[in-house]
PDB file of N, CA and C in Angstrom:
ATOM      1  N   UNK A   1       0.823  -1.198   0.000  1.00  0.00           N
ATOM      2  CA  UNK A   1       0.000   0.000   0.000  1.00  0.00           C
ATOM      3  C   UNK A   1       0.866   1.261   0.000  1.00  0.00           C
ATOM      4  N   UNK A   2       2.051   1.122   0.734  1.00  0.00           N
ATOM      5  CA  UNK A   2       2.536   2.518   0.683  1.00  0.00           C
ATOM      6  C   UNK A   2       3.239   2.556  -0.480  1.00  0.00           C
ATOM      7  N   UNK A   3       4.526   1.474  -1.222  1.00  0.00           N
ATOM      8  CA  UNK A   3       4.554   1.422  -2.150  1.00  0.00           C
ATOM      9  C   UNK A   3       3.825   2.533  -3.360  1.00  0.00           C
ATOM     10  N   UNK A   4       2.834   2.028  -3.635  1.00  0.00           N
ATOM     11  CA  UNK A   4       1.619   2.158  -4.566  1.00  0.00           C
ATOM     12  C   UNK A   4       1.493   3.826  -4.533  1.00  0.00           C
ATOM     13  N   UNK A   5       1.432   4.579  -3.098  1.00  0.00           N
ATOM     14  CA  UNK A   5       1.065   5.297  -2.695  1.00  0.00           C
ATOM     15  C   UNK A   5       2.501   6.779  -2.642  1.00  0.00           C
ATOM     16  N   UNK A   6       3.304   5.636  -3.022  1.00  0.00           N
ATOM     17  CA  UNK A   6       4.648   6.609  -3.345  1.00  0.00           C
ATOM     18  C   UNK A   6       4.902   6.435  -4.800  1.00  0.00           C
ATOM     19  N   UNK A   7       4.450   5.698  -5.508  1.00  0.00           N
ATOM     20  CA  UNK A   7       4.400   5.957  -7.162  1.00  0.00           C
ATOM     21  C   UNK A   7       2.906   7.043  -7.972  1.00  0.00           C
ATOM     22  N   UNK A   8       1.871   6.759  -6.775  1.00  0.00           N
ATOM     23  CA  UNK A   8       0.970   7.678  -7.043  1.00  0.00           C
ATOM     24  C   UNK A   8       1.302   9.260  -7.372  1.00  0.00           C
ATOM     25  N   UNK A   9       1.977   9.332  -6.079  1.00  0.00           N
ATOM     26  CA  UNK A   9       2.945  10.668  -6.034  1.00  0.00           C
ATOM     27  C   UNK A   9       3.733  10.984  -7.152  1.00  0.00           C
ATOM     28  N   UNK A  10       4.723   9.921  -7.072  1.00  0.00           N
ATOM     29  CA  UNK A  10       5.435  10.171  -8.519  1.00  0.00           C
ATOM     30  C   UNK A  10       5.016  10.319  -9.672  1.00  0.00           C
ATOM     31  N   UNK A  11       4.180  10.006 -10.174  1.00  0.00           N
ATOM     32  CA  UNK A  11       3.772   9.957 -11.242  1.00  0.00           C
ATOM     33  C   UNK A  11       2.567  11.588 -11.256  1.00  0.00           C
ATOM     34  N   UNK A  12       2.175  11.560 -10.322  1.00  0.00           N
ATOM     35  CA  UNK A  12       1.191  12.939  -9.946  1.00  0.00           C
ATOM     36  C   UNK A  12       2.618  14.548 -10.597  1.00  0.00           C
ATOM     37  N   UNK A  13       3.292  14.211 -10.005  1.00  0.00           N
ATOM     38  CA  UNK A  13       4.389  15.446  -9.741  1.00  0.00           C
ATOM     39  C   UNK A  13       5.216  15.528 -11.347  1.00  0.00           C
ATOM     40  N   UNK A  14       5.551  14.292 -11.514  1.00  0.00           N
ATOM     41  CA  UNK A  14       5.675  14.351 -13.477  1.00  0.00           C
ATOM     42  C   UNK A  14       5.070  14.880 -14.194  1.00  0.00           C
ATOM     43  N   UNK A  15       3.456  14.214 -13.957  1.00  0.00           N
ATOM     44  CA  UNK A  15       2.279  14.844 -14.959  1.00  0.00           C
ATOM     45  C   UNK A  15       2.670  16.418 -14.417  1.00  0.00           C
ATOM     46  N   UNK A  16       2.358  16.843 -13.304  1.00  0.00           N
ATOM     47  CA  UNK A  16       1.871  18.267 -13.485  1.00  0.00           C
ATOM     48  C   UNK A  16       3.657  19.153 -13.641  1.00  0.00           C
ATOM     49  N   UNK A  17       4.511  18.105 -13.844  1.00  0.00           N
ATOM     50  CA  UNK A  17       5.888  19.322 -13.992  1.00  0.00           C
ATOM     51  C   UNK A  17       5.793  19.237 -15.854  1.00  0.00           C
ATOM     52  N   UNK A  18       5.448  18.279 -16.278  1.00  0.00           N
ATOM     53  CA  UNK A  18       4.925  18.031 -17.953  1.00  0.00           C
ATOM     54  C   UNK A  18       4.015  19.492 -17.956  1.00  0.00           C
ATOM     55  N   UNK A  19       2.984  19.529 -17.685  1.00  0.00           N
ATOM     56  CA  UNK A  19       2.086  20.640 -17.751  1.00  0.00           C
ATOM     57  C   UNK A  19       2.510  22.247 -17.217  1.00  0.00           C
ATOM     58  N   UNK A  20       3.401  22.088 -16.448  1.00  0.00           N
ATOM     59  CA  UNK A  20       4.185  23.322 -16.371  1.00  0.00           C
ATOM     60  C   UNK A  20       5.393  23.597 -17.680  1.00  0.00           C
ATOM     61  N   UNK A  21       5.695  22.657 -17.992  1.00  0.00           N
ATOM     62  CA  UNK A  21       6.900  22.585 -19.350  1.00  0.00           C
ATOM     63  C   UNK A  21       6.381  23.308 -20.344  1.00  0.00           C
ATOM     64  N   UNK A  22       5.007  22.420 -20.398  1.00  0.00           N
ATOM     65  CA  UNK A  22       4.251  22.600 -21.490  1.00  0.00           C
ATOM     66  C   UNK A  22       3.792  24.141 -21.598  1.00  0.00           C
ATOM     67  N   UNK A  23       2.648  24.767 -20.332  1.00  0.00           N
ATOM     68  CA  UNK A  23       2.544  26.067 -20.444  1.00  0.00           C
ATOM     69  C   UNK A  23       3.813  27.128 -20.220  1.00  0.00           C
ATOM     70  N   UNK A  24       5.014  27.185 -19.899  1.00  0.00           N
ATOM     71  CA  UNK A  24       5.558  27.790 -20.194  1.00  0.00           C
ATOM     72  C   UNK A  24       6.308  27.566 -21.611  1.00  0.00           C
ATOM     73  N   UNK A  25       6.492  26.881 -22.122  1.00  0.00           N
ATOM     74  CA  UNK A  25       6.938  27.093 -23.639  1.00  0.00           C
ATOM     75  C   UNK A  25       5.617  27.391 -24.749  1.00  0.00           C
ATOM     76  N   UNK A  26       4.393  27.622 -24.389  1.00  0.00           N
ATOM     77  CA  UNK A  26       3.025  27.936 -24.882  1.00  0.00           C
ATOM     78  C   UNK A  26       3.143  29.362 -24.658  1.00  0.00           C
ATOM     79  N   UNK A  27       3.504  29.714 -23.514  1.00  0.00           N
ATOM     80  CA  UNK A  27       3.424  31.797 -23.115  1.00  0.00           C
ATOM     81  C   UNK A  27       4.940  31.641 -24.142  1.00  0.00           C
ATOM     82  N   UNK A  28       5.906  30.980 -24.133  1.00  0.00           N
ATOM     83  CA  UNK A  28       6.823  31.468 -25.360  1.00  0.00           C
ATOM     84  C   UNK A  28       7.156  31.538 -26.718  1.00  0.00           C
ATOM     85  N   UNK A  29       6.297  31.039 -27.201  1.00  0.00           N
ATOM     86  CA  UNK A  29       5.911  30.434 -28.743  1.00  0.00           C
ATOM     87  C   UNK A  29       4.785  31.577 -28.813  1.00  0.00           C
ATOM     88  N   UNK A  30       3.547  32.189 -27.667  1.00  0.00           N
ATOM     89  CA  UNK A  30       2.649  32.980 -28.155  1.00  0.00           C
ATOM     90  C   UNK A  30       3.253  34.297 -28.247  1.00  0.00           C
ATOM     91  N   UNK A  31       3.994  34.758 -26.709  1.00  0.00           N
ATOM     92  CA  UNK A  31       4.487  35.897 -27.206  1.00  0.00           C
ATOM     93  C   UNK A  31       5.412  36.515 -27.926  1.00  0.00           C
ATOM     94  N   UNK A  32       6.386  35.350 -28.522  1.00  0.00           N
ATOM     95  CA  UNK A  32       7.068  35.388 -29.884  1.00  0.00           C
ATOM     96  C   UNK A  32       6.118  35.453 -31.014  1.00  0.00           C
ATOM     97  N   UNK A  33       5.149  34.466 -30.941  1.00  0.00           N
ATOM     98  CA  UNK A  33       4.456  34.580 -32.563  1.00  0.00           C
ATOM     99  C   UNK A  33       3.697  36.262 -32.259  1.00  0.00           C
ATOM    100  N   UNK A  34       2.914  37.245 -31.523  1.00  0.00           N
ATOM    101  CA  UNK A  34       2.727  38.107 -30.924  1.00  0.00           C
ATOM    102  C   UNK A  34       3.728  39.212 -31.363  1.00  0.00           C
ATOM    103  N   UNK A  35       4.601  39.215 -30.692  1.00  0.00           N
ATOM    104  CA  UNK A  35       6.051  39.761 -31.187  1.00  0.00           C
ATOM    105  C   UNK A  35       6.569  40.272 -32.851  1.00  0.00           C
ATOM    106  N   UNK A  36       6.176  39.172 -33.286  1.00  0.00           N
ATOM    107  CA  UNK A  36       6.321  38.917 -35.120  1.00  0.00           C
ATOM    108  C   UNK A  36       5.524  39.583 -35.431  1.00  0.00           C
ATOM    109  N   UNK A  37       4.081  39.320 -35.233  1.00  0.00           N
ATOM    110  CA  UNK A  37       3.183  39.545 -36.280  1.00  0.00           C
ATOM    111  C   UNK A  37       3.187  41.205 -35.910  1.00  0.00           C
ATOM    112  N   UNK A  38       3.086  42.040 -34.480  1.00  0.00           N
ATOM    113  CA  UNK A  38       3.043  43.009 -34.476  1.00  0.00           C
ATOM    114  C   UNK A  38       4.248  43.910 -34.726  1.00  0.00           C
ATOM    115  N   UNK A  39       4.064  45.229 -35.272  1.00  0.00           N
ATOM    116  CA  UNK A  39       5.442  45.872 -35.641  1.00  0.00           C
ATOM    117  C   UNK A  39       5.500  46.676 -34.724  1.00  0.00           C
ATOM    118  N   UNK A  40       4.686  47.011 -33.538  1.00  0.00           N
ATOM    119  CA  UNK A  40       5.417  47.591 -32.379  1.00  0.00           C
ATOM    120  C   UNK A  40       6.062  46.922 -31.569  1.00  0.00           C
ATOM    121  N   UNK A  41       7.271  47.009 -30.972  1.00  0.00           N
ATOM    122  CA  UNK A  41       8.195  46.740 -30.294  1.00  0.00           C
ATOM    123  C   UNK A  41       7.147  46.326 -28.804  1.00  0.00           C
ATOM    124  N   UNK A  42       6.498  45.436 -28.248  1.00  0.00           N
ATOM    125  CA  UNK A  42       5.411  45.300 -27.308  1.00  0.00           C
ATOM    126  C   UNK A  42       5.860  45.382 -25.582  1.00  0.00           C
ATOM    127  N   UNK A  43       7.397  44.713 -25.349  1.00  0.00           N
ATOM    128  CA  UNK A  43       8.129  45.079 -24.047  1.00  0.00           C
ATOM    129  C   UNK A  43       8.324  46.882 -23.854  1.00  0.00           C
ATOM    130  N   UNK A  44       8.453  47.512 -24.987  1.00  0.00           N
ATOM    131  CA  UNK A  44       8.655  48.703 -25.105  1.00  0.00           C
ATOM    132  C   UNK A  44       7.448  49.241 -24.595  1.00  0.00           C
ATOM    133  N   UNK A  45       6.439  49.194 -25.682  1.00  0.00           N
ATOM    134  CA  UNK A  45       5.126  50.024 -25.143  1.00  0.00           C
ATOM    135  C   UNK A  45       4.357  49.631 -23.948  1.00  0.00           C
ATOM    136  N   UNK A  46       4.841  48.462 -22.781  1.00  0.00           N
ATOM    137  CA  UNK A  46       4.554  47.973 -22.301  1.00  0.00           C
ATOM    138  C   UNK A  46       5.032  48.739 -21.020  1.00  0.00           C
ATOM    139  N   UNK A  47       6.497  48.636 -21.083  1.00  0.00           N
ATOM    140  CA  UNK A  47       6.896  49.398 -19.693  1.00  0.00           C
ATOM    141  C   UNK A  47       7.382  50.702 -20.420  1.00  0.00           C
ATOM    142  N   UNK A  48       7.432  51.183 -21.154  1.00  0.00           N
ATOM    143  CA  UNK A  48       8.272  52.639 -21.015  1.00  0.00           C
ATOM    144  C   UNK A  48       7.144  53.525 -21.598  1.00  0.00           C
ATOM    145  N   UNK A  49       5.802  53.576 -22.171  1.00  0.00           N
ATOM    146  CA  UNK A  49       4.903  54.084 -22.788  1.00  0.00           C
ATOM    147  C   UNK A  49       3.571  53.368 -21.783  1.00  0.00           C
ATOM    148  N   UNK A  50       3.702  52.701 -20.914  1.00  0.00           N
ATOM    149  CA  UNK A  50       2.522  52.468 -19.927  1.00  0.00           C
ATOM    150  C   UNK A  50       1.466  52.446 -20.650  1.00  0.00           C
ATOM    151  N   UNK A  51       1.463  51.262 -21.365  1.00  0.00           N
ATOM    152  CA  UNK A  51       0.180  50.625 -22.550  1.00  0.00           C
ATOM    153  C   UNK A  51      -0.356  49.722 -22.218  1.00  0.00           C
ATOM    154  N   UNK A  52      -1.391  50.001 -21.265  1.00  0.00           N
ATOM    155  CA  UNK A  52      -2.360  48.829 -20.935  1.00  0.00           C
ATOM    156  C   UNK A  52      -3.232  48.030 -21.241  1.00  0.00           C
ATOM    157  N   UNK A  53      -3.555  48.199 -22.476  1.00  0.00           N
ATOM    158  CA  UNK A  53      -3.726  47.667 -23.643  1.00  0.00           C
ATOM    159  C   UNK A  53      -2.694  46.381 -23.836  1.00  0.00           C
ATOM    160  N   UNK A  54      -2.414  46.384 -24.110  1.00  0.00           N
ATOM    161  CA  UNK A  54      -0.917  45.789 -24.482  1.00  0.00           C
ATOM    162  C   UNK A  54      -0.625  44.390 -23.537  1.00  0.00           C
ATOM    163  N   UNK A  55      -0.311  45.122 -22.526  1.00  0.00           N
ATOM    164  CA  UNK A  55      -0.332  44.271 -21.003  1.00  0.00           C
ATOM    165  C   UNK A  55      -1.871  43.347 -20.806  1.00  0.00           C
ATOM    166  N   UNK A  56      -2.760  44.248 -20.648  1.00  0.00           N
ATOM    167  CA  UNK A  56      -3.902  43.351 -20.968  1.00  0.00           C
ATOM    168  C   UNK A  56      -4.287  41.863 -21.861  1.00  0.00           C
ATOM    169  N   UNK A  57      -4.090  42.299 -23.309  1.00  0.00           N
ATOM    170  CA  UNK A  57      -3.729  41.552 -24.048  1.00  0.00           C
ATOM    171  C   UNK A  57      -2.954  40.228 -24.010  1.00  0.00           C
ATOM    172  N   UNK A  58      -1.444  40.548 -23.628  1.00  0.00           N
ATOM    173  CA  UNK A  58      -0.456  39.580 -22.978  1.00  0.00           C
ATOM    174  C   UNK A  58      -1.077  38.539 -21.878  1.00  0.00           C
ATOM    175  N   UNK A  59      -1.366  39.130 -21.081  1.00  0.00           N
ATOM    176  CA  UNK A  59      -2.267  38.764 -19.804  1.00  0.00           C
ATOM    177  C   UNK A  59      -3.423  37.846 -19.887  1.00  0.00           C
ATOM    178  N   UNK A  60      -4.019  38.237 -21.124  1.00  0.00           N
ATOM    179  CA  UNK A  60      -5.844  37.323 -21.276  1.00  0.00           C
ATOM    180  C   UNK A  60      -4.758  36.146 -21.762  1.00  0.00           C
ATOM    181  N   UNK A  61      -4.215  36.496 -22.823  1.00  0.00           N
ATOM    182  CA  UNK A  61      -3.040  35.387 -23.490  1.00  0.00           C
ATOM    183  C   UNK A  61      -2.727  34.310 -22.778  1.00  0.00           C
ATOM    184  N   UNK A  62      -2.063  34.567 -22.123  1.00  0.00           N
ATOM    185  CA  UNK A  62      -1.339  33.776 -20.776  1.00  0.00           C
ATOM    186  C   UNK A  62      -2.468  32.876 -19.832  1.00  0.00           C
ATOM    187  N   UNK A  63      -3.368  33.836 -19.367  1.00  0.00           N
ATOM    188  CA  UNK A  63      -4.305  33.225 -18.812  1.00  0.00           C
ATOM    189  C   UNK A  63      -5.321  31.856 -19.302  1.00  0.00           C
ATOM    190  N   UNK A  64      -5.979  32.427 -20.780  1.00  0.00           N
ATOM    191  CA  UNK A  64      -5.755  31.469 -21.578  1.00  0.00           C
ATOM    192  C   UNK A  64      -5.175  30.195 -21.650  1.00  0.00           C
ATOM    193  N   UNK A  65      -3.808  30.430 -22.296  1.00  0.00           N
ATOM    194  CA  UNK A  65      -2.948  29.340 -22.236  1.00  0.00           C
ATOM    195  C   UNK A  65      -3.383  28.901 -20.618  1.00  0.00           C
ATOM    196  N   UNK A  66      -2.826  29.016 -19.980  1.00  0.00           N
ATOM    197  CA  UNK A  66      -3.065  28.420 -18.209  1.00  0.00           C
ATOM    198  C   UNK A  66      -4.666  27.821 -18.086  1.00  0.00           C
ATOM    199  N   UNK A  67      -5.391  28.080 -18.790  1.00  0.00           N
ATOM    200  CA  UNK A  67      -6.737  27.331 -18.776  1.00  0.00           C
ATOM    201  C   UNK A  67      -6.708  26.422 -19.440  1.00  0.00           C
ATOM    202  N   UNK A  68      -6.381  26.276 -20.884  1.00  0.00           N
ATOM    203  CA  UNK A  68      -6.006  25.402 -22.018  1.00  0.00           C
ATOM    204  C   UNK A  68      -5.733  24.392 -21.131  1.00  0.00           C
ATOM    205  N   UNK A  69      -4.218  24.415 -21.076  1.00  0.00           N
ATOM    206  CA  UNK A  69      -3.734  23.633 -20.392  1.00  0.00           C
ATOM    207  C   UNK A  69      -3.908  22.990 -19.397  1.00  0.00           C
ATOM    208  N   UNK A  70      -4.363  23.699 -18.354  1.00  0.00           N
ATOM    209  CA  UNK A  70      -5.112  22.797 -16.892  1.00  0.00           C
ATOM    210  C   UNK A  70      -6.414  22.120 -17.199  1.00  0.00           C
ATOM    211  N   UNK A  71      -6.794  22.081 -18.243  1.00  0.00           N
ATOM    212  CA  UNK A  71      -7.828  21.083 -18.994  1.00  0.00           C
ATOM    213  C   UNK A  71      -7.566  19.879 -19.555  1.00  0.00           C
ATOM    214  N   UNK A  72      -6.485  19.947 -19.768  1.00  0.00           N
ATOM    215  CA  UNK A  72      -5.573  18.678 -20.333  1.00  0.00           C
ATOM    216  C   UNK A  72      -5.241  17.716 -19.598  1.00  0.00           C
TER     217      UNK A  72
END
């Protein structure tokens, strides 16, 4: 029983470090593809032009992804 109960674990802590792998290379692939497609510089208008817009955007993004994913 304990056995069993220490591979449960293991295998629990894999899956969800897989799903952390996963959403962070998802926020990096979006805000690169993000990045590309827009021709404003977006770290820029973000902190030095206080574009909340922008940040917003990034943010639903991310959040997103983090839902996606915890569905999986």
């Amino acid at each position: 029983m304990n056995r069993d109960l220490i591979v449960t674990y293991a295998l629990n802590f894999a899956y969800t470090l897989l799903r952390a792998v996963m959403y962070a290379a998802g926020c990096f692939l979006a805000w690169r593809a993000f990045d590309w497609m827009d021709k404003v510089d977006i770290r820029k208008e973000i902190t030095e032009h206080r574009n909340w817009g922008y940040a917003a955007m990034i943010s639903a993004l991310f959040i997103g992804l983090a839902y996606v994913i915890g569905q999986i």
